[in-house]
Protein backbone atom coordinates (compact mmCIF):
# COMPACT_ATOMS: atom_id res chain seq x y z
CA UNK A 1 -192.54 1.94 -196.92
CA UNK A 2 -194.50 3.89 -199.28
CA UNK A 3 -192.56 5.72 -201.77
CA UNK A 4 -195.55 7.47 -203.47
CA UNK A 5 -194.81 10.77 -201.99
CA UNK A 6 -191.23 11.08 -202.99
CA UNK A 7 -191.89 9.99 -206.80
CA UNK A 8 -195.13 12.11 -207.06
CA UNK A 9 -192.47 14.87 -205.99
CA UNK A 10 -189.67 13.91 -208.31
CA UNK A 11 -192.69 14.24 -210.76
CA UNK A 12 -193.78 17.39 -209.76
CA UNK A 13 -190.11 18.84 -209.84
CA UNK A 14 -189.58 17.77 -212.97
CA UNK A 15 -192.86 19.29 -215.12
CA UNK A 16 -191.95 22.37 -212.99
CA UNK A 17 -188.30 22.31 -214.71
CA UNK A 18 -190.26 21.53 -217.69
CA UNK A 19 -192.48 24.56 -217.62
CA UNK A 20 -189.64 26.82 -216.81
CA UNK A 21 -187.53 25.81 -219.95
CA UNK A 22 -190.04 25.51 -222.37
CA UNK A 23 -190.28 29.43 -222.78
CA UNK A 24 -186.48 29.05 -223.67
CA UNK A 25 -185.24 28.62 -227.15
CA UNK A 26 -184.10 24.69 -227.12
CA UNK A 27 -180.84 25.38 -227.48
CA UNK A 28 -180.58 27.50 -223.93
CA UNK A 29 -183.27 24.57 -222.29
CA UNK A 30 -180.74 22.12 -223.90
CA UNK A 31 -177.86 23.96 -221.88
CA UNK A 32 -180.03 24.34 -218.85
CA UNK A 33 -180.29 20.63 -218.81
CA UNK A 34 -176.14 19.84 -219.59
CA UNK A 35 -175.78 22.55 -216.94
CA UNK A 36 -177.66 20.69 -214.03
CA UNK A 37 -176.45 17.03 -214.96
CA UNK A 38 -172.74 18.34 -215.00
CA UNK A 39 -173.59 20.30 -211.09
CA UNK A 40 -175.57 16.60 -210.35
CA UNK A 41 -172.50 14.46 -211.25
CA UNK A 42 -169.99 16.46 -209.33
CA UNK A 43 -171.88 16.03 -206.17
CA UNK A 44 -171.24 12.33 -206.40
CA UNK A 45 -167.65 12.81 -205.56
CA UNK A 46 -169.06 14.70 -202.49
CA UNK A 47 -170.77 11.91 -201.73
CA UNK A 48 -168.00 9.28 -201.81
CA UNK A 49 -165.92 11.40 -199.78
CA UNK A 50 -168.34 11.60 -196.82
CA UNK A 51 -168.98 8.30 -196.56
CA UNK A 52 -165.69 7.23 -195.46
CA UNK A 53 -164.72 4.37 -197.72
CA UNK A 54 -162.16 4.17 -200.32
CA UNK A 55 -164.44 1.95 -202.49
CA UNK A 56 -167.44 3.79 -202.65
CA UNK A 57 -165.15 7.12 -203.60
CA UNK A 58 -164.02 5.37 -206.47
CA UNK A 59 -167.28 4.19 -207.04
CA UNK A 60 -168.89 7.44 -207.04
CA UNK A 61 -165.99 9.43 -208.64
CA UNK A 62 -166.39 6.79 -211.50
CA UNK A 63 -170.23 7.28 -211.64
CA UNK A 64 -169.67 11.39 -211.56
CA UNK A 65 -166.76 11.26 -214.63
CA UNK A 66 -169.25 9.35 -216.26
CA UNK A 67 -172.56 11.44 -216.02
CA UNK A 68 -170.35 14.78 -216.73
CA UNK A 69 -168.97 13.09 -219.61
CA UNK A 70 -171.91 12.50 -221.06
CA UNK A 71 -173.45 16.47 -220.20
CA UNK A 72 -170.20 17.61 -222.43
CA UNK A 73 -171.05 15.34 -224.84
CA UNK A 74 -174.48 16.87 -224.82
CA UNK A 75 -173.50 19.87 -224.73
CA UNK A 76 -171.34 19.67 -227.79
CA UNK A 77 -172.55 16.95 -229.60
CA UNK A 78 -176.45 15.62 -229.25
CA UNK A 79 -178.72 16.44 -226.06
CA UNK A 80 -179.36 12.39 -226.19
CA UNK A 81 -175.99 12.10 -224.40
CA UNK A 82 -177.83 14.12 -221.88
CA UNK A 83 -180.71 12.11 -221.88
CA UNK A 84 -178.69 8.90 -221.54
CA UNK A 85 -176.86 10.79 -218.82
CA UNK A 86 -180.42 11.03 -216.78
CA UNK A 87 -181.19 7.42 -217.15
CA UNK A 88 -178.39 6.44 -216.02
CA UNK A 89 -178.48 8.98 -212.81
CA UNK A 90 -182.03 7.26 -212.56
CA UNK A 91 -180.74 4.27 -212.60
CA UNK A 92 -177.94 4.64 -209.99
CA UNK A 93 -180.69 6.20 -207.67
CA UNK A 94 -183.03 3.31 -208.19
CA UNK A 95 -180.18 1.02 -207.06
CA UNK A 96 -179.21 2.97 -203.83
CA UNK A 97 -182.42 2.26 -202.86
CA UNK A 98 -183.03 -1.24 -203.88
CA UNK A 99 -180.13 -2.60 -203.67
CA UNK A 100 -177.82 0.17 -201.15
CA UNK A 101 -175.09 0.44 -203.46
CA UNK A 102 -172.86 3.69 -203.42
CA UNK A 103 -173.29 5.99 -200.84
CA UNK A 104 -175.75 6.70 -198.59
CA UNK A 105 -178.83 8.88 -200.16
CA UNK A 106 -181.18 8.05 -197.69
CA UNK A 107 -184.17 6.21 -198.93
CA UNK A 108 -186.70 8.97 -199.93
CA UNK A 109 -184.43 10.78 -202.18
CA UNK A 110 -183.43 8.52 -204.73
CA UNK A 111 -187.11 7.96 -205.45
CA UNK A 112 -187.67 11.54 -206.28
CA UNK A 113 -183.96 11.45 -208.18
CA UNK A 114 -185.74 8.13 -210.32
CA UNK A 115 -189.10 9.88 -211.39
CA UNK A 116 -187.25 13.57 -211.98
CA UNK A 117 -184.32 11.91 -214.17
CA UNK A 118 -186.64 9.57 -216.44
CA UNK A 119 -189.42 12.24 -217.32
CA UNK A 120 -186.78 14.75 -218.00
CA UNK A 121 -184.52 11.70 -219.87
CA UNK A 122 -188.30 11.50 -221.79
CA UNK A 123 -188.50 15.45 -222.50
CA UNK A 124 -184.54 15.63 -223.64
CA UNK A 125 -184.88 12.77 -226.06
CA UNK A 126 -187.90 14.92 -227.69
CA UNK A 127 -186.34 18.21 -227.10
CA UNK A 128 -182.85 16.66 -229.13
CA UNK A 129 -184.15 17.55 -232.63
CA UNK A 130 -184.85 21.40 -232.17
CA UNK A 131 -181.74 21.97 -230.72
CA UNK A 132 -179.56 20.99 -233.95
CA UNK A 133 -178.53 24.02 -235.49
């Protein structure tokens, strides 16, 4: 299976975002960002629920305190919490699809999830400085 498609799209999303945000002040693209990781990781609990087992609800609950953790830490400390907070959603994604842990995402998604999460991990580690007041 060829997942060219889904990362050039994940790719594509993502320098979208980009573009969007970068005519905010950093501090508003900074909460932009905390704002869509925190709405990411409470799908995760969606997730869990819907695919029927009690381990991959814990799993995935565990996974979404994490990655909202991390946005409020962002949020209120250093946008690198948010930036860690992508990689790791990366991360998570890459191993639904390699290895089919968690809940079923399908297979084209979490490729999309991997190349949008690590260029905008990229951008929020570079974006951290300007938003220290």
């Amino acid at each position: 299976m060829s997942y060219a498609l889904p990362f050039a799209g994940g790719i594509a999303a993502a320098l979208a975002n980009i573009a969007i945000t970068w005519r905010l002040p950093p501090r508003k693209a900074a909460e932009f960002y905390n704002l869509f990781m925190a709405a990411t990781a409470a799908v995760y609990i969606g997730s869990g629920l819907a695919a029927g087992s009690a381990n991959t609800l814990v799993l995935e609950t565990a996974l979404s305190a994490a990655l909202f953790a991390l946005a409020l830490a962002g949020q209120w400390s250093s946008l690198k919490f948010t930036a860690l907070a992508f990689l790791a959603h990366g991360a998570w994604d890459l191993l639904h699809v390699t290895m089919g842990v968690g809940a079923n995402a399908g297979t084209d998604f979490p490729v999309v999830c991997v190349a949008y999460d690590w260029l905008i991990a990229g951008y929020l580690w570079w974006l951290a400085p300007k938003t220290v007041s």
